[in-house]
N, C-alpha and C. Protein backbone atom coordinates (compact mmCIF):
# COMPACT_ATOMS: atom_id res chain seq x y z
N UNK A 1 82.63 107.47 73.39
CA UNK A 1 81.39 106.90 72.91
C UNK A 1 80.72 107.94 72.01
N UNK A 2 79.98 107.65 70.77
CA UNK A 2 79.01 108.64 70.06
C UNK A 2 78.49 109.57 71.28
N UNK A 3 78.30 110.42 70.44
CA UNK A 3 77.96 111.62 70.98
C UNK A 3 76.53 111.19 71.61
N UNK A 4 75.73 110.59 71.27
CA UNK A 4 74.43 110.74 71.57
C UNK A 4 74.32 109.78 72.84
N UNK A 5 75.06 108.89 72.51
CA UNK A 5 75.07 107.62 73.90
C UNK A 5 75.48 108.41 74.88
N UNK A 6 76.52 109.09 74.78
CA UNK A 6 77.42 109.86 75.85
C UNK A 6 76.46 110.25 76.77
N UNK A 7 75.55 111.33 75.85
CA UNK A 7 74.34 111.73 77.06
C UNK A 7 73.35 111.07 77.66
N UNK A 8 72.86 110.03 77.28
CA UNK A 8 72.56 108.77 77.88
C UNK A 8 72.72 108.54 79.23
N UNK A 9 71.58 108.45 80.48
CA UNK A 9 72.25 108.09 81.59
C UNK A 9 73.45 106.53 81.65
N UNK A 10 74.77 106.17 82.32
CA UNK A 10 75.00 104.78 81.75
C UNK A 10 74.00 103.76 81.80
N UNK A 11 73.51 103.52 82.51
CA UNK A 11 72.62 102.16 82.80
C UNK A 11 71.63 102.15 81.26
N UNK A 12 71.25 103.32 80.83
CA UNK A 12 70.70 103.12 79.08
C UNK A 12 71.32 103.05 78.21
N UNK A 13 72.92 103.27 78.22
CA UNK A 13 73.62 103.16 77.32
C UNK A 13 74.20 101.87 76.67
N UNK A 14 73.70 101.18 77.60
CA UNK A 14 74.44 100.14 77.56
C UNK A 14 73.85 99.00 76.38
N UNK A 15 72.69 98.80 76.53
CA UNK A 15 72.19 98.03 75.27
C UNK A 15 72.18 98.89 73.68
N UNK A 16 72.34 99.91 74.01
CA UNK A 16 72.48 100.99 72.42
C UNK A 16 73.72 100.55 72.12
N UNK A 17 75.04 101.08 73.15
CA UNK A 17 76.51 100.58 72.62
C UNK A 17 76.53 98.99 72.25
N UNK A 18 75.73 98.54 72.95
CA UNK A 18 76.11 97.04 72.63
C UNK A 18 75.52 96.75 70.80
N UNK A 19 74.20 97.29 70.88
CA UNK A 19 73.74 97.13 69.70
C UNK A 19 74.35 97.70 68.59
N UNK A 20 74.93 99.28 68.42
CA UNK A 20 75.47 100.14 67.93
C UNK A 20 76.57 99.19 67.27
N UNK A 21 77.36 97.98 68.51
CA UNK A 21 78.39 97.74 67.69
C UNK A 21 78.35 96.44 67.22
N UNK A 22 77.32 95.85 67.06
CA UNK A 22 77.17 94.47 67.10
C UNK A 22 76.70 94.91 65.29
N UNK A 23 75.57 96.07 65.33
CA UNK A 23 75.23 96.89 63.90
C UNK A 23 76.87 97.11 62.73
N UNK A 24 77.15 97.83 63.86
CA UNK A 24 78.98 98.08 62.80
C UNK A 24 79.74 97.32 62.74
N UNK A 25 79.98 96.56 62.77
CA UNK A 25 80.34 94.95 62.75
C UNK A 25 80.08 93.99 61.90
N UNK A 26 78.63 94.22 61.40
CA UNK A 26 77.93 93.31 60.66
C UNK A 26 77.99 93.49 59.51
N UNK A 27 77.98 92.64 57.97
CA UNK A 27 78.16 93.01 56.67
C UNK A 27 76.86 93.77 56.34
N UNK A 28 75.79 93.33 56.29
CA UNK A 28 74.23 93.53 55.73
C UNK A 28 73.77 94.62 56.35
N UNK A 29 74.00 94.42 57.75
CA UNK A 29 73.34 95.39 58.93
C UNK A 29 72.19 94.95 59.21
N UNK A 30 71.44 93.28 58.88
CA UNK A 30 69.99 93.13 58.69
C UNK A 30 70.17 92.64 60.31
N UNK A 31 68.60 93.05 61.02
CA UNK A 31 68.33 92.90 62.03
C UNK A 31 68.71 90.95 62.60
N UNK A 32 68.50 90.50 61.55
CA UNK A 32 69.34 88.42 62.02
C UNK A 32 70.10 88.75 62.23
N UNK A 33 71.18 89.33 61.17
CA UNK A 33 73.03 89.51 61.83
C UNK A 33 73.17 90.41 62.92
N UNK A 34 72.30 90.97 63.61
CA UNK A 34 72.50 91.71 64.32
C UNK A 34 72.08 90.48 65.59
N UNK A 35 70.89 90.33 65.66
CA UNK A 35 70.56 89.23 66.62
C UNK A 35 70.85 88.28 66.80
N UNK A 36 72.34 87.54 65.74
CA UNK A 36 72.48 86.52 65.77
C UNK A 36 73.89 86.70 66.27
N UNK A 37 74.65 88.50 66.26
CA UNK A 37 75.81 88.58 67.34
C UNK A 37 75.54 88.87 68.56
N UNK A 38 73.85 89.06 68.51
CA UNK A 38 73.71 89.58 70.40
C UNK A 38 72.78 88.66 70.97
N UNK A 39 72.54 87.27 70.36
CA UNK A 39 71.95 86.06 70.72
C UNK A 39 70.99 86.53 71.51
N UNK A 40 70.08 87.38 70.73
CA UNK A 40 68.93 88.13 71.00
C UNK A 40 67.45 87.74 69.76
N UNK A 41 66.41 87.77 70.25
CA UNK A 41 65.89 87.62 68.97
C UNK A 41 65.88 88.61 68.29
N UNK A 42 65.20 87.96 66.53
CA UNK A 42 65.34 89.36 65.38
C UNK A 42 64.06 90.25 66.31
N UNK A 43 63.09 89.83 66.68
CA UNK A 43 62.40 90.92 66.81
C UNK A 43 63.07 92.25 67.57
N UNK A 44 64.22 91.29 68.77
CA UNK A 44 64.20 92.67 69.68
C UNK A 44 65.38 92.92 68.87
N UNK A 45 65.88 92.59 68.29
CA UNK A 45 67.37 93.71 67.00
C UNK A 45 66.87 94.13 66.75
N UNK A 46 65.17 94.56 66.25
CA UNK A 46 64.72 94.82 65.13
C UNK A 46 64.07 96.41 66.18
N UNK A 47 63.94 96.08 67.07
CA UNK A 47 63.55 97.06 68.24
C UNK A 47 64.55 98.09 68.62
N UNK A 48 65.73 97.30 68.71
CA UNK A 48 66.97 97.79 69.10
C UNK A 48 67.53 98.74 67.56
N UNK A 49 67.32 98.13 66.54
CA UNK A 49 68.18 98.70 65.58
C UNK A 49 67.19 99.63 65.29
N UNK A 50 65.84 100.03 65.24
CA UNK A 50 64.61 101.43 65.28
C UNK A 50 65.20 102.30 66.57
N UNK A 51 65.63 102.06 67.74
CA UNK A 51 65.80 103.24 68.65
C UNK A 51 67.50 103.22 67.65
N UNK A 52 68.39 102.64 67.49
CA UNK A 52 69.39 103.35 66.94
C UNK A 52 69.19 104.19 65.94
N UNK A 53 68.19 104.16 64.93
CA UNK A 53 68.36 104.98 63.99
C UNK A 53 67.31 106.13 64.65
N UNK A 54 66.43 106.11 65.42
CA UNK A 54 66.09 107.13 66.46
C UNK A 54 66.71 108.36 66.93
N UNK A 55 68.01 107.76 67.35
CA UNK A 55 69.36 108.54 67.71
C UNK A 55 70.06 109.13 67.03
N UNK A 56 70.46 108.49 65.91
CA UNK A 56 71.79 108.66 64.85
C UNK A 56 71.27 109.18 63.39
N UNK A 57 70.15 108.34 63.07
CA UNK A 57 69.24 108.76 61.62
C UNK A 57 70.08 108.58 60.86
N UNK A 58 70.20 109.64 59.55
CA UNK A 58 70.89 109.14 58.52
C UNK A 58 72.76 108.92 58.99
N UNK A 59 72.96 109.62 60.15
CA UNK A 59 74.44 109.22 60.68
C UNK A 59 74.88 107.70 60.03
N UNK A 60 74.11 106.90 60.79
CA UNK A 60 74.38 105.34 60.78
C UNK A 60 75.11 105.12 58.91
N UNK A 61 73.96 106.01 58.34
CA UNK A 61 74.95 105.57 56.77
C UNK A 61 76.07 106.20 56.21
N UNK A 62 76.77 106.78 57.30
CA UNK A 62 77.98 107.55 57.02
C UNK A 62 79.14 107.13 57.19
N UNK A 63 80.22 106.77 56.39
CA UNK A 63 81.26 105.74 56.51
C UNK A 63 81.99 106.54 57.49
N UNK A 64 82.38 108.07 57.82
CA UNK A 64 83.09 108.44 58.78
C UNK A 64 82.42 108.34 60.64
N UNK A 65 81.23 108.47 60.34
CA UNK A 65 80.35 108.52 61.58
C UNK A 65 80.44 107.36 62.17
N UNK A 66 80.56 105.68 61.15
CA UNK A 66 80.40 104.20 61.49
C UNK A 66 81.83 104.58 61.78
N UNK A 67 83.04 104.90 61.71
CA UNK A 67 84.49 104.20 62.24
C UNK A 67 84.81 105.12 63.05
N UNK A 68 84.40 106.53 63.42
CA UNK A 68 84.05 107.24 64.47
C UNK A 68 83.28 106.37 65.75
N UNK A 69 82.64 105.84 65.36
CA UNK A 69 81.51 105.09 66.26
C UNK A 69 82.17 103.86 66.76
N UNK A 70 82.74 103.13 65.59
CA UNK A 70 83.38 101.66 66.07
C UNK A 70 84.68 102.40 66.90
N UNK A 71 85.31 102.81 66.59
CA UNK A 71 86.53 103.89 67.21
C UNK A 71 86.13 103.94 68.70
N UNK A 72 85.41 104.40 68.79
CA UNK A 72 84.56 105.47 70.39
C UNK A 72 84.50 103.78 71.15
N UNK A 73 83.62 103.16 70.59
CA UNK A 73 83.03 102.19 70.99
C UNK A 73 84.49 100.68 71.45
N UNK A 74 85.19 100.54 70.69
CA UNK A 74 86.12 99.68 71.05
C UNK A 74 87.11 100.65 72.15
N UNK A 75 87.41 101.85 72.18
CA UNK A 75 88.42 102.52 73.16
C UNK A 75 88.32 102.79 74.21
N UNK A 76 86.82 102.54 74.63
CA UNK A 76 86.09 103.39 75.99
C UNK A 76 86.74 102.37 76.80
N UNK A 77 86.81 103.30 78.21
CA UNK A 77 87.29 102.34 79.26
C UNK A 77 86.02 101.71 79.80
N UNK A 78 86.61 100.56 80.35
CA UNK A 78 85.28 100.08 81.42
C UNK A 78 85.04 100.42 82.38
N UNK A 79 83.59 100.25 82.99
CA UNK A 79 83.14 101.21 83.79
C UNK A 79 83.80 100.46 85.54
N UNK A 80 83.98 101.23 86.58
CA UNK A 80 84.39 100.89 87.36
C UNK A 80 83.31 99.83 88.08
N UNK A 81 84.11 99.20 88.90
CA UNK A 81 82.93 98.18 89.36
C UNK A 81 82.30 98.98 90.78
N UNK A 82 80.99 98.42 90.83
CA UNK A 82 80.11 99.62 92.00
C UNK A 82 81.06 99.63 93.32
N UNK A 83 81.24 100.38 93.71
CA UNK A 83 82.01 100.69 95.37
C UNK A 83 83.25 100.57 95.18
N UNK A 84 83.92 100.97 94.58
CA UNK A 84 85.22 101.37 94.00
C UNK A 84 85.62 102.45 93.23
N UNK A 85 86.65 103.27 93.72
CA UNK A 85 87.36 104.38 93.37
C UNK A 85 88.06 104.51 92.29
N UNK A 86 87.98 105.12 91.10
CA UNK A 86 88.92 105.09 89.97
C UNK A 86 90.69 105.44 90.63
N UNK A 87 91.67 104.91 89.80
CA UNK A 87 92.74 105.15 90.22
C UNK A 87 93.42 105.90 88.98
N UNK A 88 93.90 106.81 89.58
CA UNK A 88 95.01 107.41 88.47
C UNK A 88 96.38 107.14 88.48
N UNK A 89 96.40 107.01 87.04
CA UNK A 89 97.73 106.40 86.53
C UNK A 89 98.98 107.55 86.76
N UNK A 90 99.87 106.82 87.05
CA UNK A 90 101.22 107.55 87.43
C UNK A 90 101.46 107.58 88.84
């Protein structure tokens, strides 16, 4: 995950990554296309996409930082479900 989410406790990370990629995803980046992939209203994209650039600032307009980001963001594993032990492979 971006560096900045990473430090994020999870339980806050979770609407940033969601937004983060719903943002990199989108052609325009305008707060509708954003709210209209997280069937959220524009106001709160519009809420959501001000704490992203909060975080990231001019990052967000950096073509290596956005496929760094979509990268991080599509590879992460999912989080284990509560009261359960991760298992290692092999």
């Amino acid at each position: 995950m971006p560096g900045v989410l990473r430090d994020l406790a999870p339980g806050r990370a979770a609407r940033p990554a969601e937004t983060l990629d719903a943002l990199l995803m989108s052609w325009n980046r305008t707060a509708p296309e954003v709210a209209r992939a997280l069937d959220i209203p524009p106001q709160t994209a519009r809420k959501r996409l001000r704490r992203l650039d909060a975080l990231f600032r001019e990052r967000l307009g950096d073509p290596a930082f956005r496929f760094a980001a979509l990268l991080a963001l599509r590879t992460r594993a999912p989080a284990p479900a509560p009261g359960t032990r991760p298992t290692s492979a092999g």
